[in-house]
C-alpha atoms as a PDB file:
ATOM      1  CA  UNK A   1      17.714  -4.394  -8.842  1.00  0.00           C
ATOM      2  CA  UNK A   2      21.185  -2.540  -8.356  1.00  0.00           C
ATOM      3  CA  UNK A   3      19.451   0.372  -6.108  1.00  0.00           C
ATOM      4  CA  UNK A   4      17.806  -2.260  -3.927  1.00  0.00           C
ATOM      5  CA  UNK A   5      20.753  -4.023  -3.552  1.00  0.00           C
ATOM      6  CA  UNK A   6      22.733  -1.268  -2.749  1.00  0.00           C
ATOM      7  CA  UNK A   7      20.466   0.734  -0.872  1.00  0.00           C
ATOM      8  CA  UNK A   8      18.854  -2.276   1.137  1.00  0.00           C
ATOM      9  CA  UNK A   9      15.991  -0.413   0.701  1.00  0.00           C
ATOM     10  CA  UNK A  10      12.173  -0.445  -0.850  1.00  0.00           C
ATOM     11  CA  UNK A  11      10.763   2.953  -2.215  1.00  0.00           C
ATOM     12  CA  UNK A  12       7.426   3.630  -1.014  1.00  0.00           C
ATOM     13  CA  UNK A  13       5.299   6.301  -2.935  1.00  0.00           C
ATOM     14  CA  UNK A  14       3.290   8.772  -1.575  1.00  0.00           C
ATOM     15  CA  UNK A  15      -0.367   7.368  -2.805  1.00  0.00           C
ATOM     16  CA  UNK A  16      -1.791  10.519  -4.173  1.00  0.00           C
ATOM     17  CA  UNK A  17       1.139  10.104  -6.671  1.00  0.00           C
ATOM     18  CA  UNK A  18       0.158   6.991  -7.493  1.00  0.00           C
ATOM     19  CA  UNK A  19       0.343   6.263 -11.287  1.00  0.00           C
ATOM     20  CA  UNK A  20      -3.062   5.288 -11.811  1.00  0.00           C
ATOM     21  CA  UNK A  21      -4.953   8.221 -10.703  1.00  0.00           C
ATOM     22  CA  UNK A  22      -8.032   6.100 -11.108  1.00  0.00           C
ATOM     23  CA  UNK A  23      -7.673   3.792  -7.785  1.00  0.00           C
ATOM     24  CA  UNK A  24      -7.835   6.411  -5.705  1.00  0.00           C
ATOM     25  CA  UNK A  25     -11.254   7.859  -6.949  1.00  0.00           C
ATOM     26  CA  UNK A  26     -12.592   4.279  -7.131  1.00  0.00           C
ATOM     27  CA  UNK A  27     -12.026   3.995  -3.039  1.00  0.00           C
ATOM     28  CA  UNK A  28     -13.613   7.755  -2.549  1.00  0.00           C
ATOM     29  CA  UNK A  29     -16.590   6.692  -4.837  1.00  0.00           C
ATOM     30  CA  UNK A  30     -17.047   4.029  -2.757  1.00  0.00           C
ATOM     31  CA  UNK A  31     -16.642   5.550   0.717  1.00  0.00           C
ATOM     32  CA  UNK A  32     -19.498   7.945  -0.531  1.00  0.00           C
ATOM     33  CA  UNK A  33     -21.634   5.589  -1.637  1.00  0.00           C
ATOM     34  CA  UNK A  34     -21.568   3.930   2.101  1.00  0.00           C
ATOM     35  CA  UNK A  35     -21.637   7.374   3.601  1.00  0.00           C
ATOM     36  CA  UNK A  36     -25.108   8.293   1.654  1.00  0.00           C
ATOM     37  CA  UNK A  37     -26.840   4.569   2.820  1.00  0.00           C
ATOM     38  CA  UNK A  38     -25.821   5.472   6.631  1.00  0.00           C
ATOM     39  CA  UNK A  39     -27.500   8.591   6.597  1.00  0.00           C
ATOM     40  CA  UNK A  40     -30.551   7.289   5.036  1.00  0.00           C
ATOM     41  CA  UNK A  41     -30.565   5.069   7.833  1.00  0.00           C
ATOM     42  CA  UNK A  42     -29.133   7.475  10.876  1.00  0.00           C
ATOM     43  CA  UNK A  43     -31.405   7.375  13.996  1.00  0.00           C
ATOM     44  CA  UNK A  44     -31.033  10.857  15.371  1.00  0.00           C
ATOM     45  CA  UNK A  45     -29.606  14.360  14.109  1.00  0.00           C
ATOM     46  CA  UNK A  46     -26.897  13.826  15.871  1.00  0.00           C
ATOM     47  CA  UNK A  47     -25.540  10.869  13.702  1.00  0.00           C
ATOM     48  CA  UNK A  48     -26.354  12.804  10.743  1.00  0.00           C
ATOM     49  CA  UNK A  49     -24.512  15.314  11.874  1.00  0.00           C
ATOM     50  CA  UNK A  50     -21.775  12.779  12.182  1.00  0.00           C
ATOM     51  CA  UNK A  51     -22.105  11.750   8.808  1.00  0.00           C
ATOM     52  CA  UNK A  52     -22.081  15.020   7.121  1.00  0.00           C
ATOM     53  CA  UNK A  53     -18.966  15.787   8.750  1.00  0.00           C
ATOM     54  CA  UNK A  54     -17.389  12.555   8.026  1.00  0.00           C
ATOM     55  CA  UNK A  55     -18.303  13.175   4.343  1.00  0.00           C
ATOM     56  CA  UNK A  56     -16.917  16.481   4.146  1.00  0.00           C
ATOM     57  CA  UNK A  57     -13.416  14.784   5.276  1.00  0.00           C
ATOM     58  CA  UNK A  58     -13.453  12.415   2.363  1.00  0.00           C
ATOM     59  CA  UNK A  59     -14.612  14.936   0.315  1.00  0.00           C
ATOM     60  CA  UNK A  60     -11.700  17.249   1.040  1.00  0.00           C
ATOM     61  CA  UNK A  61      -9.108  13.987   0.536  1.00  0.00           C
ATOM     62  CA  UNK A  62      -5.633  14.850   1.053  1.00  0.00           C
ATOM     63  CA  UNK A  63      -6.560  17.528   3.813  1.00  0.00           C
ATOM     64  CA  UNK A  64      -7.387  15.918   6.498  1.00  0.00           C
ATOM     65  CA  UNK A  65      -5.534  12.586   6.428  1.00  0.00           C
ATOM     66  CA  UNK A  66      -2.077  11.363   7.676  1.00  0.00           C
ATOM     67  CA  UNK A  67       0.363  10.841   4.602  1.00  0.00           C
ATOM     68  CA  UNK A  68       0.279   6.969   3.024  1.00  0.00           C
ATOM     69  CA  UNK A  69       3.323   5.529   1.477  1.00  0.00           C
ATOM     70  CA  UNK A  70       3.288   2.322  -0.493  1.00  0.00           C
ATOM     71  CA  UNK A  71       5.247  -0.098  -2.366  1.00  0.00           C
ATOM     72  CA  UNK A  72       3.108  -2.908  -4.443  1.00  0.00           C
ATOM     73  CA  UNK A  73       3.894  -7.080  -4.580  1.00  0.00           C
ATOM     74  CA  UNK A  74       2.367  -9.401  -6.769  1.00  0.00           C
ATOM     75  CA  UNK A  75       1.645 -12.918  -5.065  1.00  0.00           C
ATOM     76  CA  UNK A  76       2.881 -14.748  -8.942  1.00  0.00           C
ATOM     77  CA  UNK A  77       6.217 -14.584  -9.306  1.00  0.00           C
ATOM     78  CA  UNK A  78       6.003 -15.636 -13.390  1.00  0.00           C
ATOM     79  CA  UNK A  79       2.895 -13.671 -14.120  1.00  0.00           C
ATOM     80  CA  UNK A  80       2.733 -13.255 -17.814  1.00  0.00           C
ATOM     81  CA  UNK A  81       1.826  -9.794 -17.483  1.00  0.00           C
ATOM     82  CA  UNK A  82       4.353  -8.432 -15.447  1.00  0.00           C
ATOM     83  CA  UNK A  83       7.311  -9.124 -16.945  1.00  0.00           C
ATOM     84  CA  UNK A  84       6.520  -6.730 -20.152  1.00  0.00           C
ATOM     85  CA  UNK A  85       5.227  -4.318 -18.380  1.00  0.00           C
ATOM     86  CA  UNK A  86       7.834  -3.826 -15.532  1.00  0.00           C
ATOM     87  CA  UNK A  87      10.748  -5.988 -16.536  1.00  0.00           C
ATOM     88  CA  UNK A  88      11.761  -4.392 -19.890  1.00  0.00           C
ATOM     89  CA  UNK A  89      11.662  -6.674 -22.975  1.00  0.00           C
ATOM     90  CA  UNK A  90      13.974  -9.660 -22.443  1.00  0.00           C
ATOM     91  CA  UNK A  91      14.860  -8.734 -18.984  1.00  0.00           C
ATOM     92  CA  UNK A  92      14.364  -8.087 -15.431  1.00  0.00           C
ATOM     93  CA  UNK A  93      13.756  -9.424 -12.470  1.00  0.00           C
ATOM     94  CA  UNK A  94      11.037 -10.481  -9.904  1.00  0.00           C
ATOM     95  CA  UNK A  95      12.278 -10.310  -6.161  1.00  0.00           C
ATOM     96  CA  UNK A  96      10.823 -12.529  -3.524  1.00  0.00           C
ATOM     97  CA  UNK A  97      10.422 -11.370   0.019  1.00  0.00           C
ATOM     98  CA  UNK A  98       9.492 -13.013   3.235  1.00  0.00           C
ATOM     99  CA  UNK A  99       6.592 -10.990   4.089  1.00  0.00           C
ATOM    100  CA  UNK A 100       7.132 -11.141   8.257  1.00  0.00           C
ATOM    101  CA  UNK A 101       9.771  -8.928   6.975  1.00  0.00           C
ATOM    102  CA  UNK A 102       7.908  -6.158   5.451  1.00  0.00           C
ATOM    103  CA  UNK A 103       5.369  -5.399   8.612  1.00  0.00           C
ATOM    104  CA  UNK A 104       7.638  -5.363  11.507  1.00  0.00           C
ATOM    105  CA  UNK A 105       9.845  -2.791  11.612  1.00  0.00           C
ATOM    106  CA  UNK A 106      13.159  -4.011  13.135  1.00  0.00           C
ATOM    107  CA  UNK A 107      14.499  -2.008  16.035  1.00  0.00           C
ATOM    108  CA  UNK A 108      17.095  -0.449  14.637  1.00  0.00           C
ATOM    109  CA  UNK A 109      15.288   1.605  12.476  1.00  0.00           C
ATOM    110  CA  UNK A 110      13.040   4.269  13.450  1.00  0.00           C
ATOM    111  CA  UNK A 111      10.100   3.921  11.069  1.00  0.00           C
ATOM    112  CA  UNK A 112       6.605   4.433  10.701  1.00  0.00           C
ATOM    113  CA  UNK A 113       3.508   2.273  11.223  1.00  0.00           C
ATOM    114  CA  UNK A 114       3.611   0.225   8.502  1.00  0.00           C
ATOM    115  CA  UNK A 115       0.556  -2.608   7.383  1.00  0.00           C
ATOM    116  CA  UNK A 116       0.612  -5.460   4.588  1.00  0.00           C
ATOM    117  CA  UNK A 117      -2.916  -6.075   2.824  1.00  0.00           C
ATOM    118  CA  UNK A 118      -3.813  -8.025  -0.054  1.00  0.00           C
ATOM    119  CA  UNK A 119      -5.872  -5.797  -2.756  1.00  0.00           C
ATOM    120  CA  UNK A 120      -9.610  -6.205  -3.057  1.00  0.00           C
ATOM    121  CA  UNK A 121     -11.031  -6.394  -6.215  1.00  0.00           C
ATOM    122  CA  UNK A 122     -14.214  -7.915  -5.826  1.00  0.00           C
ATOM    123  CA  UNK A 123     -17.170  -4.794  -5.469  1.00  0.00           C
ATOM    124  CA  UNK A 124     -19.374  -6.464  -3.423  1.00  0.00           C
ATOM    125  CA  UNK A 125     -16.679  -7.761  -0.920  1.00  0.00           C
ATOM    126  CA  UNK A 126     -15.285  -3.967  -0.742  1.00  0.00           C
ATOM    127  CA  UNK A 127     -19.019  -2.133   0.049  1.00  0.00           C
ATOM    128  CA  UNK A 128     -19.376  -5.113   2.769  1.00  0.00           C
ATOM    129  CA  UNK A 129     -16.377  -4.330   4.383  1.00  0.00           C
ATOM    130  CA  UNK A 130     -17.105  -0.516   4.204  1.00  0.00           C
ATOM    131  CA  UNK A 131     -20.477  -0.983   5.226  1.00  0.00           C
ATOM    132  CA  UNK A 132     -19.449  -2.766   8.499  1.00  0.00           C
ATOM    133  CA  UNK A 133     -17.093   0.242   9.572  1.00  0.00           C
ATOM    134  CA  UNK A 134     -19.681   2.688   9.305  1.00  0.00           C
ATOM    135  CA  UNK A 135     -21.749   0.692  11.235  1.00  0.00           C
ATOM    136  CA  UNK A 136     -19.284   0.274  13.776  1.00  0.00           C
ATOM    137  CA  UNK A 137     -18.932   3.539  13.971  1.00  0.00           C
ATOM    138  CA  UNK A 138     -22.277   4.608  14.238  1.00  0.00           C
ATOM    139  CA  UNK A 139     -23.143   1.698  16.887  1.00  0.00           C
ATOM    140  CA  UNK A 140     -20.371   3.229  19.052  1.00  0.00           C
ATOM    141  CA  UNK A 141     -21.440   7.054  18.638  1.00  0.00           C
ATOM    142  CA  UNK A 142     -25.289   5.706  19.701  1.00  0.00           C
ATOM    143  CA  UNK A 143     -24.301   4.337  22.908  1.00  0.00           C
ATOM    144  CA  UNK A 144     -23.142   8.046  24.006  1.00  0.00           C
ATOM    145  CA  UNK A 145     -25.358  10.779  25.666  1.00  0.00           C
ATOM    146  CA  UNK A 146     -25.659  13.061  22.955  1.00  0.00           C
ATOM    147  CA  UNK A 147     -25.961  15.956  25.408  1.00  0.00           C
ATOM    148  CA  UNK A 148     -22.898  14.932  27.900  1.00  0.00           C
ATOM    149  CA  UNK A 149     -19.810  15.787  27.322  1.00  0.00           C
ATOM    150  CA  UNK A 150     -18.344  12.277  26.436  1.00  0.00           C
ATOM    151  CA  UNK A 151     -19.806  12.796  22.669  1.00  0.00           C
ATOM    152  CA  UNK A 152     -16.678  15.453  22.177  1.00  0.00           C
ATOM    153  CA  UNK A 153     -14.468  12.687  23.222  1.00  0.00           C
ATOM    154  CA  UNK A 154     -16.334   9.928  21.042  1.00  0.00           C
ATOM    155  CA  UNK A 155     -15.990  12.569  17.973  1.00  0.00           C
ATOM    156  CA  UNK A 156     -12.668  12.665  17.734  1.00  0.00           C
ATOM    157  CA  UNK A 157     -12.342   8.911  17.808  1.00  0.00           C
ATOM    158  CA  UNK A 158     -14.017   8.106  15.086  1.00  0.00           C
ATOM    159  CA  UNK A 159     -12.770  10.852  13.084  1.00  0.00           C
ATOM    160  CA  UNK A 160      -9.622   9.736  13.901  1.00  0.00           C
ATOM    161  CA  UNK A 161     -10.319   6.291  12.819  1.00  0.00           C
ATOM    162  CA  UNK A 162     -11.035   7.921   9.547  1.00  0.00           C
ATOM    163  CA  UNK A 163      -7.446   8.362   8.385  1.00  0.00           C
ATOM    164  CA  UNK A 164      -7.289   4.332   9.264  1.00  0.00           C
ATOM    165  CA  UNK A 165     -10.057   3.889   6.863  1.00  0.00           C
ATOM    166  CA  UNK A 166      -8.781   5.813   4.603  1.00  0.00           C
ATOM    167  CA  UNK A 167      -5.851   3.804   4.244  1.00  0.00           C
ATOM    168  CA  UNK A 168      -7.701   0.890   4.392  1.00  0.00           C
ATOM    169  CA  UNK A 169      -9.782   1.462   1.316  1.00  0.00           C
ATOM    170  CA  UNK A 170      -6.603   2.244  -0.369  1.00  0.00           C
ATOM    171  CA  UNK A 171      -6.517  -1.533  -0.956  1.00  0.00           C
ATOM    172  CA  UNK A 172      -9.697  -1.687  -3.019  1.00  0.00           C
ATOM    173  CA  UNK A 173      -8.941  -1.786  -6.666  1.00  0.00           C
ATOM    174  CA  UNK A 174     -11.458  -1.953  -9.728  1.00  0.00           C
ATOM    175  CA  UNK A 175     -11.897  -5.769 -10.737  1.00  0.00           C
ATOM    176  CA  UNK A 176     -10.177  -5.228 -14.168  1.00  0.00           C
ATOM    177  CA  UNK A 177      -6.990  -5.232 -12.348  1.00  0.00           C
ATOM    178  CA  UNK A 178      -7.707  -8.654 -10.648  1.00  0.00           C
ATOM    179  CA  UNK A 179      -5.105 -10.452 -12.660  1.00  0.00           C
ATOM    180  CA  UNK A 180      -1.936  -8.174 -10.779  1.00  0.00           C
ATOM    181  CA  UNK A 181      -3.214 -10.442  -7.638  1.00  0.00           C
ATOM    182  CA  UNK A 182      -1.272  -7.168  -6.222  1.00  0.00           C
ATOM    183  CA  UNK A 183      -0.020  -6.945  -2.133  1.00  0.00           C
ATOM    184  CA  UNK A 184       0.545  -3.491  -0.941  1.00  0.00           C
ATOM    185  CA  UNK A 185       2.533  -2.638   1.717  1.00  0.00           C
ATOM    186  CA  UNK A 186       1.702   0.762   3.171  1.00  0.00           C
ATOM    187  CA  UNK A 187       3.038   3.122   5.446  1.00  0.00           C
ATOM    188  CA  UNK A 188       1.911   5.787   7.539  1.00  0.00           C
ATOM    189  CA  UNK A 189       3.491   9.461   8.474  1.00  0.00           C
ATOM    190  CA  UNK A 190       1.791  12.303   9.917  1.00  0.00           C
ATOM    191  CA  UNK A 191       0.051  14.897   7.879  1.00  0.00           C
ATOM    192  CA  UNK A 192       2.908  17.335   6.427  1.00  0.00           C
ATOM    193  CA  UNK A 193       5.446  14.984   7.837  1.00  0.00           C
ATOM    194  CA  UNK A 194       8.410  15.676   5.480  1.00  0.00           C
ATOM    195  CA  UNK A 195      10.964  13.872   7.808  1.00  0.00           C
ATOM    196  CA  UNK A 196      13.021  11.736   5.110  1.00  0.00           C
ATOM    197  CA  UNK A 197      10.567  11.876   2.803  1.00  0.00           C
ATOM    198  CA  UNK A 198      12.866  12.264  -1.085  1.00  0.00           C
ATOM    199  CA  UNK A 199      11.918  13.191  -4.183  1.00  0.00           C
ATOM    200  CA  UNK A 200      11.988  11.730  -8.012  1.00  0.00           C
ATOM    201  CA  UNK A 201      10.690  12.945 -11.123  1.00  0.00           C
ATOM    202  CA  UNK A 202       8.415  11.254 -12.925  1.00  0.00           C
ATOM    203  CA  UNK A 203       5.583  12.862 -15.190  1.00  0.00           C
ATOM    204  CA  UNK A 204       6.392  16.229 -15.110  1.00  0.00           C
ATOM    205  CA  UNK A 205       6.269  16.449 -11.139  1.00  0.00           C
ATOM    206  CA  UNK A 206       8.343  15.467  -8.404  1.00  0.00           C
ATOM    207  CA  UNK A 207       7.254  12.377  -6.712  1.00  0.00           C
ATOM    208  CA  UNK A 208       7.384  11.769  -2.906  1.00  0.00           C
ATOM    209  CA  UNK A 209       8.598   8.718  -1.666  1.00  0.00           C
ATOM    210  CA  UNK A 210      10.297   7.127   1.822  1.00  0.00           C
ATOM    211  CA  UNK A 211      13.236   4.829   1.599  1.00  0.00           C
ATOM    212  CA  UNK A 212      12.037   1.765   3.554  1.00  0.00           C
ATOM    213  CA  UNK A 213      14.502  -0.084   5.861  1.00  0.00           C
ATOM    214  CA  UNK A 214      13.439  -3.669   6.264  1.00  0.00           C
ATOM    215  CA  UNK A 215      14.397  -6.933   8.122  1.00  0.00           C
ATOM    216  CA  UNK A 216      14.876  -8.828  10.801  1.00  0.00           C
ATOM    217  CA  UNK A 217      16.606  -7.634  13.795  1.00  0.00           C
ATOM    218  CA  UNK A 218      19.989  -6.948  13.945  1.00  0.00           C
ATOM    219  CA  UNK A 219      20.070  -7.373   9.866  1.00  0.00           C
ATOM    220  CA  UNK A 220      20.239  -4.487   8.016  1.00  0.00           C
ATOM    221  CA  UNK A 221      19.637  -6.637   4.884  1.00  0.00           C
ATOM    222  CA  UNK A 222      16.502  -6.544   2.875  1.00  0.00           C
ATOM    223  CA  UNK A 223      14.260  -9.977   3.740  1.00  0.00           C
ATOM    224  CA  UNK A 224      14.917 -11.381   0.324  1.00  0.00           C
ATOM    225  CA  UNK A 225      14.381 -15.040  -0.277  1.00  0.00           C
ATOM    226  CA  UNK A 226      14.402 -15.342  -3.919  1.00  0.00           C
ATOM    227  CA  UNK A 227      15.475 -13.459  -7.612  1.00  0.00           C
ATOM    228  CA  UNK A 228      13.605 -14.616 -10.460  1.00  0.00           C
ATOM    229  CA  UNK A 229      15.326 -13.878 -13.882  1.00  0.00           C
ATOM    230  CA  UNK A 230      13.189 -12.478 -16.508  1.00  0.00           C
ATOM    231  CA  UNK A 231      12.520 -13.872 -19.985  1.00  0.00           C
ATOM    232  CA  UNK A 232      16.461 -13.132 -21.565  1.00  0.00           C
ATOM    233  CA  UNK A 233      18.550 -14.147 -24.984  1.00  0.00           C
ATOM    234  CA  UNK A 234      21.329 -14.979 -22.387  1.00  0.00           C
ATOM    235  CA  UNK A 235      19.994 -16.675 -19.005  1.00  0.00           C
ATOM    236  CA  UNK A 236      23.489 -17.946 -17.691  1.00  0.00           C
ATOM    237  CA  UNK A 237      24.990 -14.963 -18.466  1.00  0.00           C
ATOM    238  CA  UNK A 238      22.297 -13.145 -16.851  1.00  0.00           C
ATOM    239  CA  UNK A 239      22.485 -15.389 -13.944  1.00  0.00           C
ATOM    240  CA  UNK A 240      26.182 -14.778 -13.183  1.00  0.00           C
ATOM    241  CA  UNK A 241      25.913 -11.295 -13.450  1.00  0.00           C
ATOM    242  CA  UNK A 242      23.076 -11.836 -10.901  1.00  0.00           C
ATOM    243  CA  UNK A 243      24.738 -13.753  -8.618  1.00  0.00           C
ATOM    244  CA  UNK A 244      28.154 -11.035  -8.311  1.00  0.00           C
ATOM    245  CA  UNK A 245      25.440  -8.424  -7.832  1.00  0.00           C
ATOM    246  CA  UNK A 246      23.299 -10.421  -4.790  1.00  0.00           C
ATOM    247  CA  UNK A 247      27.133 -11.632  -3.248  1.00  0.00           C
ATOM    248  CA  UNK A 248      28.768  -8.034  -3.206  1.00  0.00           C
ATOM    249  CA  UNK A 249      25.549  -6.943  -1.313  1.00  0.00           C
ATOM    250  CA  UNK A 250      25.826  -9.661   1.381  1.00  0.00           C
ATOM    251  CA  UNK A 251      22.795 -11.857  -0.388  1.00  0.00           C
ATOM    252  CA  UNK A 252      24.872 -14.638  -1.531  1.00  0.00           C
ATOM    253  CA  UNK A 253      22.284 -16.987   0.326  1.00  0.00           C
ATOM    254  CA  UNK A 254      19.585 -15.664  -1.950  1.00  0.00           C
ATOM    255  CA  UNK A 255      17.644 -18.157  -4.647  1.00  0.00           C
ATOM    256  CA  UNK A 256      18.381 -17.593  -7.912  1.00  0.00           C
ATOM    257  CA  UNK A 257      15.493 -18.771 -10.588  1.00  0.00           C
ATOM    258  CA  UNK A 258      14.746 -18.744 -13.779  1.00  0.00           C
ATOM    259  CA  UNK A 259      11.326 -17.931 -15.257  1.00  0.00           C
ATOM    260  CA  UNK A 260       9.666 -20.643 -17.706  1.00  0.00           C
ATOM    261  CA  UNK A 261       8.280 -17.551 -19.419  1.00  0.00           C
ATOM    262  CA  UNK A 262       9.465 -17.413 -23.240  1.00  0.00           C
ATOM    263  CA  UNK A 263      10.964 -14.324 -24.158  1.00  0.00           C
ATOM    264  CA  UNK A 264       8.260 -12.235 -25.944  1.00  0.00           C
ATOM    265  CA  UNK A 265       8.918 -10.554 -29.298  1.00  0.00           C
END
């Protein structure tokens, strides 16, 4: 809460250093899975051709793809689960943004593309939307002389669009994770772009991450609307200690609540 504050700043974490290793091979699993039903269904050598090389991107993950950086919501602000597990035992604190503020980057800053999704869980609702790129895809590639030059052209599109997908399917999660109801904001830098990109440690490596500037125009604050205390032995004085912190940072108009949750033993 102090480093926000301070910094008027989100940290957004490269995904391959996610820590749940796990959602990333769900998407790829899934991206494969689509990949092997197109083929089956491909109309001419050329699509498979398409395919193949398509599937030897995903395969290849990180090499190909522009660099994602993200920083997770949750749409509860009292979810039971939470507060243990990322508010410390009688403690913490759950900070509400205005989400217009988290896509558009003002113009201040120079930042990269940047895209707010809520997380998929649901299986059949993450093939369906998978299965409709590929057939986008493919319906575009089969309206092109495979013999003229404009397939080149038409190539690199949709290889190009890959990275999007990519990035896309990063919002697919396994349903056991439903109850996070989890946001991600994520944001996009060129392969190998190291250009304020920092580093932490955390599990024996060091983690990349962007400092994200966010807010409106000509604010340089965060767009914080709300601070919910966490389950505490001391709520008021928790709450004045809060409320020096969000003034001396220039968020004196912030909400201050506290949550219903009882403090767990």
């Amino acid at each position: 809460m102090i480093g926000i504050c301070s910094s008027r700043s989100l940290w957004g974490t490269h995904l391959q250093f996610t820590n749940d290793a796990s959602e990333l091979a769900h998407a790829w699993k899934l991206m494969l899975s689509v990949l092997a039903d197109t083929r089956a269904q491909a109309q001419s050598p050329e699509q498979v051709e398409l395919i193949d090389e398509i599937g030897r991107a995903i395969s290849s993950q990180w090499a190909v793809y522009p660099d994602f950086y993200s920083v997770s919501f949750c749409a509860d602000r009292g979810l039971l689960g939470q507060w243990p597990g990322y508010g410390s035992m009688g403690g913490g604190y759950a900070i509400g943004f205005e989400t217009r503020g988290l896509v558009c980057p003002p113009s201040a800053f120079s930042q990269p593309e940047r895209f707010l999704n809520r997380v998929i869980y649901e299986p059949d609702t993450q093939l369906e939307m998978l299965r409709g790129i590929a057939d986008s895809m493919l319906a575009l590639f089969a309206t092109v002389d495979p013999t003229g030059e404009e397939i080149t052209t038409v190539r690199a599109r949709i290889l190009a669009a890959l990275g999007e997908v990519v990035g896309f399917a990063f919002n697919f999660k396994d349903p056991a994770w439903a109850e996070e109801q989890e946001w991600r904001g994520v944001y996009v830098l060129p392969s190998g772009e190291l250009d304020g990109v920092r580093f932490r440690p955390a599990g024996g490596v060091a983690v990349p991450y962007e400092s994200m500037e966010m807010g409106a125009v000509g604010d340089e604050r965060l767009p914080i609307r709300e601070v919910v205390l966490g389950p505490s032995v001391d709520a008021e004085t928790a709450r004045k200690s809060l409320e020096m912190l969000l003034a001396s940072s220039g968020y004196s108009d912030v909400e201050i609540r506290v949550s219903a949750v009882p403090l767990l033993a």
